[in-house]
N, C-alpha and C. Protein backbone atom coordinates (compact mmCIF):
# COMPACT_ATOMS: atom_id res chain seq x y z
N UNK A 1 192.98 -16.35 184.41
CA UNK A 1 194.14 -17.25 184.34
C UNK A 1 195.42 -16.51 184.71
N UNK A 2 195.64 -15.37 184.12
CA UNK A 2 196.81 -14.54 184.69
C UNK A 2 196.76 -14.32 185.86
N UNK A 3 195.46 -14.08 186.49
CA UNK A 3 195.54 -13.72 187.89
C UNK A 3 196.25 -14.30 188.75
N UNK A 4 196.00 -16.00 188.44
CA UNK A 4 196.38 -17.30 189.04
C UNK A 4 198.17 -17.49 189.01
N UNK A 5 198.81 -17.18 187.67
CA UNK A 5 199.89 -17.01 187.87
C UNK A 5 200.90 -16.00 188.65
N UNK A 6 200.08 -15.01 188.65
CA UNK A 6 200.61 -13.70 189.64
C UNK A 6 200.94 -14.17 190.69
N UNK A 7 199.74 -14.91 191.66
CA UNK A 7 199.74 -15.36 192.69
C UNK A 7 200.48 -16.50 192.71
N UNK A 8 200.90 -17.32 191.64
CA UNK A 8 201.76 -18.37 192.07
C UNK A 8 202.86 -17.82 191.88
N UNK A 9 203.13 -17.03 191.36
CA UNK A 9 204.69 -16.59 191.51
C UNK A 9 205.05 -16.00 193.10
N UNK A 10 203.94 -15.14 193.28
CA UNK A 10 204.32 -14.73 194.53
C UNK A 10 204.72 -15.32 195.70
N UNK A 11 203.10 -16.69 195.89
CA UNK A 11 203.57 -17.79 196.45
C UNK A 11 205.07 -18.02 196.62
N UNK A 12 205.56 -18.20 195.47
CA UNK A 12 207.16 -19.21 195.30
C UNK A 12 208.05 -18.08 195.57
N UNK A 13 208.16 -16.79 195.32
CA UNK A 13 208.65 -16.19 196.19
C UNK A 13 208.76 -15.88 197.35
N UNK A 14 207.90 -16.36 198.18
CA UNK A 14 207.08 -15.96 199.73
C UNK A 14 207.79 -17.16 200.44
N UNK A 15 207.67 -18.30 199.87
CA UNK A 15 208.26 -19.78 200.48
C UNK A 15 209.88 -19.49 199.96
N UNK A 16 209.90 -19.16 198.55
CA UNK A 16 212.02 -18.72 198.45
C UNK A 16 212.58 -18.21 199.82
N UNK A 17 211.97 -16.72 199.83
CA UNK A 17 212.72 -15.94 200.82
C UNK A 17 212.33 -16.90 202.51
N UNK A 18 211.16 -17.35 202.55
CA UNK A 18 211.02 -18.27 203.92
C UNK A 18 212.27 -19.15 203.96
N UNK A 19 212.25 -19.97 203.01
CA UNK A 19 213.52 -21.04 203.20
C UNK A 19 214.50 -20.04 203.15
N UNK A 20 215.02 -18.97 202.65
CA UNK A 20 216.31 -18.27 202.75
C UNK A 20 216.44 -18.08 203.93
N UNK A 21 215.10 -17.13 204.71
CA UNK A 21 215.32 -17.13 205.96
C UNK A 21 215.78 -18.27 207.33
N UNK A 22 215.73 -19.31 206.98
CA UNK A 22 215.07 -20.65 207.79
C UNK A 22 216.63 -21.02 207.89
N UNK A 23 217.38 -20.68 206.23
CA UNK A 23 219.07 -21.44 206.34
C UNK A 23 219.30 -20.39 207.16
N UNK A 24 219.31 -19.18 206.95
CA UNK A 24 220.46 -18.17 207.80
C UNK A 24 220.00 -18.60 209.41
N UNK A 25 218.74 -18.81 209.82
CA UNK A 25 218.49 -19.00 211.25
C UNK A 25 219.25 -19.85 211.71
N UNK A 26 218.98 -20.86 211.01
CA UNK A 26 220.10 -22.34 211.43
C UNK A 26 221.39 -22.57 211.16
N UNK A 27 222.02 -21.57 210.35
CA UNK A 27 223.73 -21.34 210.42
C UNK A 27 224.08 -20.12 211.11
N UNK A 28 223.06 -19.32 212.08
CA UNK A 28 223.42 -18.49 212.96
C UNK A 28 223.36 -19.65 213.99
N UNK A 29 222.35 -20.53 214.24
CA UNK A 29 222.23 -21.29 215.50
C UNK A 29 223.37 -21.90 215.55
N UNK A 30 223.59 -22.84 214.51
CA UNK A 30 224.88 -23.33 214.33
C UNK A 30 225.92 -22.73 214.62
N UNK A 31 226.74 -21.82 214.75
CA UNK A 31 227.69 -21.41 214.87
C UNK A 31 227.49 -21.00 216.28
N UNK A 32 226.22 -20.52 216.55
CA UNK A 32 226.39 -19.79 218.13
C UNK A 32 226.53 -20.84 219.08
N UNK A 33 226.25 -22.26 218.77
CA UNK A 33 225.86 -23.16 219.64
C UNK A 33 227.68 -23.99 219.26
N UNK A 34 228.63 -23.22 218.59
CA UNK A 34 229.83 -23.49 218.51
C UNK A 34 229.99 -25.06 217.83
N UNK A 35 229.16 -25.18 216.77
CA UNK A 35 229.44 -26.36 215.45
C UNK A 35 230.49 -26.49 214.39
């Protein structure tokens, strides 16, 4: 059972930092594309 939570935490960290990454891509695009 602990195992399972390890891995879901990680999960939700793995998709956090994805979506973190995903805004900065698209407010670099944004700005370069002069928005």
């Amino acid at each position: 059972m602990r195992n399972i939570q390890v891995e879901e935490s990680r999960l939700r960290m793995l998709l956090g930092s994805h979506a973190e990454m995903r805004d900065l891509l698209a407010t670099q695009r944004r700005t370069s594309s002069g928005w």
